[in-house]
PDB file of N, CA and C in Angstrom:
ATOM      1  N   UNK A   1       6.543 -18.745  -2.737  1.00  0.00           N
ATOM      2  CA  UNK A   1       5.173 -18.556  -3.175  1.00  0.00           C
ATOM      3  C   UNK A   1       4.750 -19.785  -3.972  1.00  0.00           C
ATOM      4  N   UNK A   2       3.626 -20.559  -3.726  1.00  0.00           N
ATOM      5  CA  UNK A   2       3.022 -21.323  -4.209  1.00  0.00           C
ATOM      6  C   UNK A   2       1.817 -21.065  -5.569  1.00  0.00           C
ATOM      7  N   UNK A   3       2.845 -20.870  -6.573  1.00  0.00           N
ATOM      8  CA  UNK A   3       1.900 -20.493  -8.133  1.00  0.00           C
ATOM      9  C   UNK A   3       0.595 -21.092  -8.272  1.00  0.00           C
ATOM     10  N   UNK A   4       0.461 -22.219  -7.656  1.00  0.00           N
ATOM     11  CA  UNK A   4      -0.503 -22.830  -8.297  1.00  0.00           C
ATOM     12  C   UNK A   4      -1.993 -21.870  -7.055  1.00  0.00           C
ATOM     13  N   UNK A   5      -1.360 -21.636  -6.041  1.00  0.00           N
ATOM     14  CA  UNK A   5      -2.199 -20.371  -4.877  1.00  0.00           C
ATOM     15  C   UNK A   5      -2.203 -19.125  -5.899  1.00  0.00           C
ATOM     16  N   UNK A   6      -1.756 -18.778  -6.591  1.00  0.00           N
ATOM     17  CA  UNK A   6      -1.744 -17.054  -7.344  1.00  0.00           C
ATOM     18  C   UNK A   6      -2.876 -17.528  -8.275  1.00  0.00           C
ATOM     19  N   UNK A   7      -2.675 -18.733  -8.933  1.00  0.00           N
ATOM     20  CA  UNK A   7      -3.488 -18.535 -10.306  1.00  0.00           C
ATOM     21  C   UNK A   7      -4.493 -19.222  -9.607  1.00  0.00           C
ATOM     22  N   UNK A   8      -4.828 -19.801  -8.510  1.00  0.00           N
ATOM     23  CA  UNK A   8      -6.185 -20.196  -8.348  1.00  0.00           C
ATOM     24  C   UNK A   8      -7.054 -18.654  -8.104  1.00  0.00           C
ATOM     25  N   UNK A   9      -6.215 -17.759  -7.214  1.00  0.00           N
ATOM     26  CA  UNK A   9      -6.972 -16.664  -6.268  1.00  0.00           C
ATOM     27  C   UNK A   9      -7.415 -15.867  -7.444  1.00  0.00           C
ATOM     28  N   UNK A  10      -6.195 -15.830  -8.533  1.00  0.00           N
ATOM     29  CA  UNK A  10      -6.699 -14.781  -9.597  1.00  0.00           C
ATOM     30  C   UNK A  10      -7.860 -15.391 -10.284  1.00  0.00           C
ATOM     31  N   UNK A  11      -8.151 -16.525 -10.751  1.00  0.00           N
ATOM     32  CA  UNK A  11      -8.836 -17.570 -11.264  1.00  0.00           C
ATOM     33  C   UNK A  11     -10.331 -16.967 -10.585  1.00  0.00           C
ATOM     34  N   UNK A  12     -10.112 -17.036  -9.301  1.00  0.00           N
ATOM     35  CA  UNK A  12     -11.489 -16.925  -8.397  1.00  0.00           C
ATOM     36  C   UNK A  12     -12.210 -15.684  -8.566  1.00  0.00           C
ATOM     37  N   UNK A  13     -11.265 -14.616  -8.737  1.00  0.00           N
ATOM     38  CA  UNK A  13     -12.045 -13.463  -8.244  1.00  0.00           C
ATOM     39  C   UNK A  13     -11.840 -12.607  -9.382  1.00  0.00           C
ATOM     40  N   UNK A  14     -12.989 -11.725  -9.612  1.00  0.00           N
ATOM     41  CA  UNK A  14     -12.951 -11.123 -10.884  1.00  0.00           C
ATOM     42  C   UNK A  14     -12.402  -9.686 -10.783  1.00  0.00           C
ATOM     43  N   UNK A  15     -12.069  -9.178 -11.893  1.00  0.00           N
ATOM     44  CA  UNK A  15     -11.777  -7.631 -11.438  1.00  0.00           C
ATOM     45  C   UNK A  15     -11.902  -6.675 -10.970  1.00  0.00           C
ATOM     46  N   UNK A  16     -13.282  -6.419 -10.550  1.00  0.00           N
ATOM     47  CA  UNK A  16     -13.968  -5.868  -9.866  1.00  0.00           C
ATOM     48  C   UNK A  16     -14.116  -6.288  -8.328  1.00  0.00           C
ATOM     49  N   UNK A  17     -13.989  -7.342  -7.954  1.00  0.00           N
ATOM     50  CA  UNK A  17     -13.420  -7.613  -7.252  1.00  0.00           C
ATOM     51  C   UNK A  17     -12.315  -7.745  -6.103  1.00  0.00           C
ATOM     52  N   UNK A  18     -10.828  -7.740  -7.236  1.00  0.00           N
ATOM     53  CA  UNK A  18      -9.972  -7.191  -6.719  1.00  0.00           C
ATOM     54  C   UNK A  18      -9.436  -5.666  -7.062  1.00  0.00           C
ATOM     55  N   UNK A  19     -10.370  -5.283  -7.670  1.00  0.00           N
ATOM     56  CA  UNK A  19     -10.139  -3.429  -7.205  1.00  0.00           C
ATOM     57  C   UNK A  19     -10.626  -2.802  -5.755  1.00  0.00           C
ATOM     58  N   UNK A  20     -11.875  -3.907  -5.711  1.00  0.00           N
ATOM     59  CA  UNK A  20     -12.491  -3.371  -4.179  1.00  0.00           C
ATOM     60  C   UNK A  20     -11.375  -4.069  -2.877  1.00  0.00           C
ATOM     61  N   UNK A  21     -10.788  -5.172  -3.126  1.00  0.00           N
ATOM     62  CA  UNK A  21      -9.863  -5.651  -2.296  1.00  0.00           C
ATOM     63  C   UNK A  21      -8.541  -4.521  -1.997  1.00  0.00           C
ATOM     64  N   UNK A  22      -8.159  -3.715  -3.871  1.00  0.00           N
ATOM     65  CA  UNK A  22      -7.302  -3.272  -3.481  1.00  0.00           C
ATOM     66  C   UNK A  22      -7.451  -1.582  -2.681  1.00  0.00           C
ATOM     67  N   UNK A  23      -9.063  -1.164  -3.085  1.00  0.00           N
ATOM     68  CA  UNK A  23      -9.622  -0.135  -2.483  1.00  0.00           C
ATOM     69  C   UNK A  23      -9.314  -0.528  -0.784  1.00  0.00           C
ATOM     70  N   UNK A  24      -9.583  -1.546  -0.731  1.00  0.00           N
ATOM     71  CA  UNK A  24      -9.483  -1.947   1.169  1.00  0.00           C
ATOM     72  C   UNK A  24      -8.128  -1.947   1.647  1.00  0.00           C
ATOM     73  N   UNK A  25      -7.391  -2.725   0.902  1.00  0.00           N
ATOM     74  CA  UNK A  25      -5.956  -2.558   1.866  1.00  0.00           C
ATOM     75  C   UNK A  25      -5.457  -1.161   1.025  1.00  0.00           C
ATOM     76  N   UNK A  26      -6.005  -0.193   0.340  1.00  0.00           N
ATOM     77  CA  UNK A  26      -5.327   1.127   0.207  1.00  0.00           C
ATOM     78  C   UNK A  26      -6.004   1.929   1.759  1.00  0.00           C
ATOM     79  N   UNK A  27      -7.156   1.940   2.028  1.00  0.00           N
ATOM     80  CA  UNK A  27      -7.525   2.211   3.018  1.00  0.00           C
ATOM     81  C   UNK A  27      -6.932   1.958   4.715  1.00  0.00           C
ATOM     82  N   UNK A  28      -6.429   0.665   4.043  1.00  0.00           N
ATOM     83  CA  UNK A  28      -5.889   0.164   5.693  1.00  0.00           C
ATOM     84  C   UNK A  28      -4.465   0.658   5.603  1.00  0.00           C
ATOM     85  N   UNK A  29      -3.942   0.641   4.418  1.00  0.00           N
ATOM     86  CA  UNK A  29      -2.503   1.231   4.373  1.00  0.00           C
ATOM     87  C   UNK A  29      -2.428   3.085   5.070  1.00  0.00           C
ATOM     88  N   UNK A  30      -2.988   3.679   4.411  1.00  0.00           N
ATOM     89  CA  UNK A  30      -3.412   5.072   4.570  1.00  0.00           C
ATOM     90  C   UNK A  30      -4.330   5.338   6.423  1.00  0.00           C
ATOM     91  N   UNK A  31      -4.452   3.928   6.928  1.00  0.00           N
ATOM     92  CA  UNK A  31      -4.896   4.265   8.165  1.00  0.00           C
ATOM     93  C   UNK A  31      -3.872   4.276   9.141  1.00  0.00           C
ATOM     94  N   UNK A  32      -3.064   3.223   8.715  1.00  0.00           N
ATOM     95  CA  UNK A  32      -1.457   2.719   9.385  1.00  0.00           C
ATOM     96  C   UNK A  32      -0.299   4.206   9.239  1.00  0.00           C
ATOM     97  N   UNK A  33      -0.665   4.729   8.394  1.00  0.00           N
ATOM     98  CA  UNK A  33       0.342   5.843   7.904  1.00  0.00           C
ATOM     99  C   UNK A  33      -0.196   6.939   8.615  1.00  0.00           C
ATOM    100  N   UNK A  34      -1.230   7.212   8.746  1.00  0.00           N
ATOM    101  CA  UNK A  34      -1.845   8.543   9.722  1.00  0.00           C
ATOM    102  C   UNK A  34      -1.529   7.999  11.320  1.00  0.00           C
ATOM    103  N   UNK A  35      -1.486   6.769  11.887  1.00  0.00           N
ATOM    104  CA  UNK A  35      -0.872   6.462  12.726  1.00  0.00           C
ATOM    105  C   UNK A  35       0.465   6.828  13.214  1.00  0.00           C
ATOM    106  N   UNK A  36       1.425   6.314  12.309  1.00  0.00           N
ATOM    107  CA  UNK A  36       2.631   6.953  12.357  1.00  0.00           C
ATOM    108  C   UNK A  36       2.827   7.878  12.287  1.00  0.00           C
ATOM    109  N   UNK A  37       2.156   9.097  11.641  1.00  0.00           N
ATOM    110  CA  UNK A  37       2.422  10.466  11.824  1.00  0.00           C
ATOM    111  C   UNK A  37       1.935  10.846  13.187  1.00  0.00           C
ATOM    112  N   UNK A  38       1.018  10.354  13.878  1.00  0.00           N
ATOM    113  CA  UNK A  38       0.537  10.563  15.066  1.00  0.00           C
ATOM    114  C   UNK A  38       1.256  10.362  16.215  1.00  0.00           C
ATOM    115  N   UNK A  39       2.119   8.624  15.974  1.00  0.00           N
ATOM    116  CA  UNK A  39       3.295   8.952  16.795  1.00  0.00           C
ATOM    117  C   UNK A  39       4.370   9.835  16.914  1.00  0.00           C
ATOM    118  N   UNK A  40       4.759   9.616  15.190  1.00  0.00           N
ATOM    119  CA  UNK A  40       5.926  10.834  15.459  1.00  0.00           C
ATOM    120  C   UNK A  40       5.695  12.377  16.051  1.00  0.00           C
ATOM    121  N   UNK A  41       4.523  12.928  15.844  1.00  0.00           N
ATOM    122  CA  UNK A  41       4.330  14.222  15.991  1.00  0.00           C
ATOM    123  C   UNK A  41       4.180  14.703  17.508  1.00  0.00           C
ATOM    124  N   UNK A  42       3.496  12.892  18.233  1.00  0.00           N
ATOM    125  CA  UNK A  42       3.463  13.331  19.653  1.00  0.00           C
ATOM    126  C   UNK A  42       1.551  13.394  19.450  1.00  0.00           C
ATOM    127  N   UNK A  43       1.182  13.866  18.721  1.00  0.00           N
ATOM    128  CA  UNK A  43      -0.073  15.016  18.989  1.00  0.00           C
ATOM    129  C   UNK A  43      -1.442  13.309  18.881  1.00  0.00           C
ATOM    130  N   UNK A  44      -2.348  13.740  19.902  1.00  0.00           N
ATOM    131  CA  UNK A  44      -3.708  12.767  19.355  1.00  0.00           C
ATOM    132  C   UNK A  44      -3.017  11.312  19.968  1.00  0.00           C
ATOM    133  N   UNK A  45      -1.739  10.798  20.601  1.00  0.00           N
ATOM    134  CA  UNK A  45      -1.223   9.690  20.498  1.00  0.00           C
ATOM    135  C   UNK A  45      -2.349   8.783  20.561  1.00  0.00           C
ATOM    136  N   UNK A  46      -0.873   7.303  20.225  1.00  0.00           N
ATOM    137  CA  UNK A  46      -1.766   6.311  20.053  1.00  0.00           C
ATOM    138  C   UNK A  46      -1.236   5.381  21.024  1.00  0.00           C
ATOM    139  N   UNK A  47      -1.751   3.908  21.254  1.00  0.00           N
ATOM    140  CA  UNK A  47      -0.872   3.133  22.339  1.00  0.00           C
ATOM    141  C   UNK A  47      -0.103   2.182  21.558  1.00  0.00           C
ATOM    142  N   UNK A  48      -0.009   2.203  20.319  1.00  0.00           N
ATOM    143  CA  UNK A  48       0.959   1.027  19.857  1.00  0.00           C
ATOM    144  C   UNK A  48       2.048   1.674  19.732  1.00  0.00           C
ATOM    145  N   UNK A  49       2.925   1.098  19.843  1.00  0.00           N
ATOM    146  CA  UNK A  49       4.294   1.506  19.688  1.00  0.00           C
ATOM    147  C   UNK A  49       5.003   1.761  17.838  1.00  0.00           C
ATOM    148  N   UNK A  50       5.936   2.067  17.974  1.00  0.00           N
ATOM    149  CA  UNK A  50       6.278   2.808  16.610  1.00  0.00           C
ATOM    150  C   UNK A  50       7.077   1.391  15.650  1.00  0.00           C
ATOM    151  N   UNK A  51       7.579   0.546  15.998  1.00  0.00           N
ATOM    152  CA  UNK A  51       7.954  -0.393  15.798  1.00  0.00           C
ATOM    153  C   UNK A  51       6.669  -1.425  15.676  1.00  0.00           C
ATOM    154  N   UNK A  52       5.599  -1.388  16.241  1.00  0.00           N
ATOM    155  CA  UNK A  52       3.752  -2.096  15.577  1.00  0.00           C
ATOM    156  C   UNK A  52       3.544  -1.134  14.950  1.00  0.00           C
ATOM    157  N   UNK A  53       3.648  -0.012  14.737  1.00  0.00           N
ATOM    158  CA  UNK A  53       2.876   0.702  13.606  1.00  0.00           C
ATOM    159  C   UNK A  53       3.888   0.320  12.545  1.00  0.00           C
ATOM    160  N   UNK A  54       5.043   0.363  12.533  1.00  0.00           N
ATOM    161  CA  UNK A  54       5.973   0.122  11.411  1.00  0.00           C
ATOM    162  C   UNK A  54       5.804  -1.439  10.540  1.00  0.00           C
ATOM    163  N   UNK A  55       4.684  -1.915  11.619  1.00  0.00           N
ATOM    164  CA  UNK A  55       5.177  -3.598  10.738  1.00  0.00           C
ATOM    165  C   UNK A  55       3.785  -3.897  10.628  1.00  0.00           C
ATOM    166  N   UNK A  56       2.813  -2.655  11.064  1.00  0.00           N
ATOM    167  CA  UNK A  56       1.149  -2.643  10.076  1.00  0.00           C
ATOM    168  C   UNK A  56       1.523  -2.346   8.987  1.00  0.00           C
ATOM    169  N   UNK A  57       2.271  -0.922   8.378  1.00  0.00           N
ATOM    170  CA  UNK A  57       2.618  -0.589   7.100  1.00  0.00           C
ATOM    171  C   UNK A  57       2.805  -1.475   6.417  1.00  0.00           C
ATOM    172  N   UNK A  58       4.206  -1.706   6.846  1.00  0.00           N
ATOM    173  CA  UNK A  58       4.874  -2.666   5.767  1.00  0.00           C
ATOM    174  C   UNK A  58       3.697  -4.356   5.704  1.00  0.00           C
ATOM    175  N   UNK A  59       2.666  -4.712   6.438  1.00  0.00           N
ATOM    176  CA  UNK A  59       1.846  -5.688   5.778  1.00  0.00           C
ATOM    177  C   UNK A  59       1.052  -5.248   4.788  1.00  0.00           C
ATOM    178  N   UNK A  60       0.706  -3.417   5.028  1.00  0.00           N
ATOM    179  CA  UNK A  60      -0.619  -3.280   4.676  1.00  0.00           C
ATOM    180  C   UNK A  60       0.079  -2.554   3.263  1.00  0.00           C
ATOM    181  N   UNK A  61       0.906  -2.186   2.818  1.00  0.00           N
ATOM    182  CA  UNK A  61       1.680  -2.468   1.998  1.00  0.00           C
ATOM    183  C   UNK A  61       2.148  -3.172   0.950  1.00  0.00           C
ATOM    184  N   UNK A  62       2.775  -4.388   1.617  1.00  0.00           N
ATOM    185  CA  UNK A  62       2.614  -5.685   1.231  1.00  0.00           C
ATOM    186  C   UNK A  62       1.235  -6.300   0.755  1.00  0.00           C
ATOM    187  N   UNK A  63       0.156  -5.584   1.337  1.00  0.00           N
ATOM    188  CA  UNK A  63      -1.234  -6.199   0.859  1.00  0.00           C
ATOM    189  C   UNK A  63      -1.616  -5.106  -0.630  1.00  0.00           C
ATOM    190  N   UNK A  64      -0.870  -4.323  -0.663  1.00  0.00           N
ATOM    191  CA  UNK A  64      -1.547  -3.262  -1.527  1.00  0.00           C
ATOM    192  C   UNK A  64      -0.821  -3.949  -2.899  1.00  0.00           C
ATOM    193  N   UNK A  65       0.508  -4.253  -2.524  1.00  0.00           N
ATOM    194  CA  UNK A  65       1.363  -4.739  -3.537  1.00  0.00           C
ATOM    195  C   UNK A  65       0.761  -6.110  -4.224  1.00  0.00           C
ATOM    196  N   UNK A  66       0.524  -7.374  -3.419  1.00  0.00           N
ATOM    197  CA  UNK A  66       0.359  -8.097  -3.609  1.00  0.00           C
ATOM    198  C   UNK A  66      -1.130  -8.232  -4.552  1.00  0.00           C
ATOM    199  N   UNK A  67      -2.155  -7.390  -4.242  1.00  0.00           N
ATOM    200  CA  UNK A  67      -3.311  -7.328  -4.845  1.00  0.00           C
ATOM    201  C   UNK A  67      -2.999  -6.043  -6.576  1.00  0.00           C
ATOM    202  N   UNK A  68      -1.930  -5.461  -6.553  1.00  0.00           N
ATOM    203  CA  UNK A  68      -1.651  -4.858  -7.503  1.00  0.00           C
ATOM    204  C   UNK A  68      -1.190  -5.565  -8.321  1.00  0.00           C
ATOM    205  N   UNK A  69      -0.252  -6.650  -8.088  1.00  0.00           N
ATOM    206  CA  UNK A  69       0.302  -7.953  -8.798  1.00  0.00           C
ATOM    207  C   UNK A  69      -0.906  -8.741  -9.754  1.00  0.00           C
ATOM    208  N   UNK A  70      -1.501  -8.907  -8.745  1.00  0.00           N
ATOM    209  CA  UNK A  70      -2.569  -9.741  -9.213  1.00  0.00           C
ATOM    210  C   UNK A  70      -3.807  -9.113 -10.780  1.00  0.00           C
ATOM    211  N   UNK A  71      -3.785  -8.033 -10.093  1.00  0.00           N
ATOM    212  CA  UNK A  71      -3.860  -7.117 -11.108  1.00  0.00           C
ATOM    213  C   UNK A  71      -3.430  -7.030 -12.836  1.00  0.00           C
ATOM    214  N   UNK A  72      -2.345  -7.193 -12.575  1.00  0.00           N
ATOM    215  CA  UNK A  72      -1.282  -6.827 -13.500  1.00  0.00           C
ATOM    216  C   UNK A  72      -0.871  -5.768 -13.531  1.00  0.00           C
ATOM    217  N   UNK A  73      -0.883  -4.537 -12.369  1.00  0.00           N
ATOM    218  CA  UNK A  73      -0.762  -3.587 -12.540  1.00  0.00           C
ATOM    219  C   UNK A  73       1.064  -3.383 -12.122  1.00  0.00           C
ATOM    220  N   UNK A  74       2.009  -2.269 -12.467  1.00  0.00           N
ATOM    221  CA  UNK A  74       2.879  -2.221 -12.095  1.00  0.00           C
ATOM    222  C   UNK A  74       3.667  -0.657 -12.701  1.00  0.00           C
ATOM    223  N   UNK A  75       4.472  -0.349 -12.274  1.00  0.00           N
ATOM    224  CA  UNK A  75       5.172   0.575 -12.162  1.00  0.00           C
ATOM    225  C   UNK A  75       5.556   1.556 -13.381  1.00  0.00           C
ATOM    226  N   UNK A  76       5.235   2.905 -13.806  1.00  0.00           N
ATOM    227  CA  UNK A  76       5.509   2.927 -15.358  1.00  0.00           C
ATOM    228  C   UNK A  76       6.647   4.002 -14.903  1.00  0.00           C
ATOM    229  N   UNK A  77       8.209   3.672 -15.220  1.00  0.00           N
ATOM    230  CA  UNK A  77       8.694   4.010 -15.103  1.00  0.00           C
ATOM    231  C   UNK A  77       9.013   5.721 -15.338  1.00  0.00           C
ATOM    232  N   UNK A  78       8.855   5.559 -16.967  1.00  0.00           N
ATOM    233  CA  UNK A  78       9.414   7.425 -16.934  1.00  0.00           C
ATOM    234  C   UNK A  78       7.746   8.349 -16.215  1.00  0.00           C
ATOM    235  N   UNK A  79       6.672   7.696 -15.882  1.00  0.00           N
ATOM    236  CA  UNK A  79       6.063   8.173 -15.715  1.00  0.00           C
ATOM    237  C   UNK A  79       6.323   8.422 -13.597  1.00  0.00           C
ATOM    238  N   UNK A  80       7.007   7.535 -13.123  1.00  0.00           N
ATOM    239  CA  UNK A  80       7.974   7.854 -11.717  1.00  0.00           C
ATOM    240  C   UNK A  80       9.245   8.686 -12.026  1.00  0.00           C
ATOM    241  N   UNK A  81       9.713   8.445 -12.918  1.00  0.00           N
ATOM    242  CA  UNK A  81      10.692   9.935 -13.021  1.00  0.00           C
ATOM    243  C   UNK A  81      10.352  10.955 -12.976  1.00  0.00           C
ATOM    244  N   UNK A  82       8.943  11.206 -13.982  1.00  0.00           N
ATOM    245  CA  UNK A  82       8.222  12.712 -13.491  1.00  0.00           C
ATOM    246  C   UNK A  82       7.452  13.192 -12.807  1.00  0.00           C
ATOM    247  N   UNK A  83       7.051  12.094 -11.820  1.00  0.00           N
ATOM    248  CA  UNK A  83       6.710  12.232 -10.683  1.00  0.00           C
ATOM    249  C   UNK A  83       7.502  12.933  -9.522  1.00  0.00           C
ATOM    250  N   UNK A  84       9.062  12.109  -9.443  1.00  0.00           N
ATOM    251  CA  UNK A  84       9.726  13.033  -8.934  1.00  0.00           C
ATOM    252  C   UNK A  84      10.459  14.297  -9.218  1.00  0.00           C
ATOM    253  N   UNK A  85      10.551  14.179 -10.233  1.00  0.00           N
ATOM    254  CA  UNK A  85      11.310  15.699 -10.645  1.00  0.00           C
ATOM    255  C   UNK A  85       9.927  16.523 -10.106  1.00  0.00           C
ATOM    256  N   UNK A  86       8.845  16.588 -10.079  1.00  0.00           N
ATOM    257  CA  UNK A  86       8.033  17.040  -9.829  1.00  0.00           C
ATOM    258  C   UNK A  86       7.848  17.380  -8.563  1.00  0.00           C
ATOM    259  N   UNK A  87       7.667  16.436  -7.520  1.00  0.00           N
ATOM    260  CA  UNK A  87       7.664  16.722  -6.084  1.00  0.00           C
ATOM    261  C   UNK A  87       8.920  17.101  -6.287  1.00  0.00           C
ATOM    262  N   UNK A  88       9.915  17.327  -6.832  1.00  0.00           N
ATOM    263  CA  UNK A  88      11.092  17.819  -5.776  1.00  0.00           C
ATOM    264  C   UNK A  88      10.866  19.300  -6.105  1.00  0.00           C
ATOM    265  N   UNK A  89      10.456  19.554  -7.910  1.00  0.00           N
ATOM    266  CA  UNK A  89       9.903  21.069  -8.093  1.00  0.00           C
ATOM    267  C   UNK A  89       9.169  21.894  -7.128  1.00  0.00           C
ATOM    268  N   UNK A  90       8.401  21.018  -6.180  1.00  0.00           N
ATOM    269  CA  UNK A  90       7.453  21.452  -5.431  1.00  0.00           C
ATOM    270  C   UNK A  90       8.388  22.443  -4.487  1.00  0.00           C
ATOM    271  N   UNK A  91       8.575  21.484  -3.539  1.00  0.00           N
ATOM    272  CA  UNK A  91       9.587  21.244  -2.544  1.00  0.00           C
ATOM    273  C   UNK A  91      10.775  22.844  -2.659  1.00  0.00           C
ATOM    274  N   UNK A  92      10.896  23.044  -3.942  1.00  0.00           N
ATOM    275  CA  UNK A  92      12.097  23.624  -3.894  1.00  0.00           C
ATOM    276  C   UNK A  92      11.733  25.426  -4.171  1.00  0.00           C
TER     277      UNK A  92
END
């Protein structure tokens, strides 16, 4: 990664900005993922194969991440611990 590319892009664009960027690739992520359930299930198919839907995710993903970075946003840990103890409460 070329730093002096991160701090120009962040430089450029204001926060509002990249919330709507990250509103877009959450959208494109969440479109890629209803895909894949579509393959796996069989039902509604689609014509890309499961191996192109697998490597839309992981860009659109990668795009969600990368604009979260930029952000400064990141991961609050004990607040993912009770996230899962939670879904698994569900679950069980």
């Amino acid at each position: 990664m070329n730093l002096s590319n991160y701090t120009y892009i962040r430089d450029a664009l204001s926060d509002a900005s990249l919330y709507e960027q990250l509103a877009e690739e959450c959208g494109e992520l969440a479109h890629a993922c209803l895909k894949k359930a579509r393959k796996i299930r069989g039902e509604n198919p689609t014509p890309l194969t499961s191996e192109d839907i697998d490597d839309m995710i992981e860009e659109e993903y990668t795009d969600v991440v990368l604009v979260c970075n930029m952000l400064g946003l990141d991961i609050d840990s004990y607040t993912y611990s009770k996230k899962i103890d939670r879904w698994a409460e569900r679950l069980s």
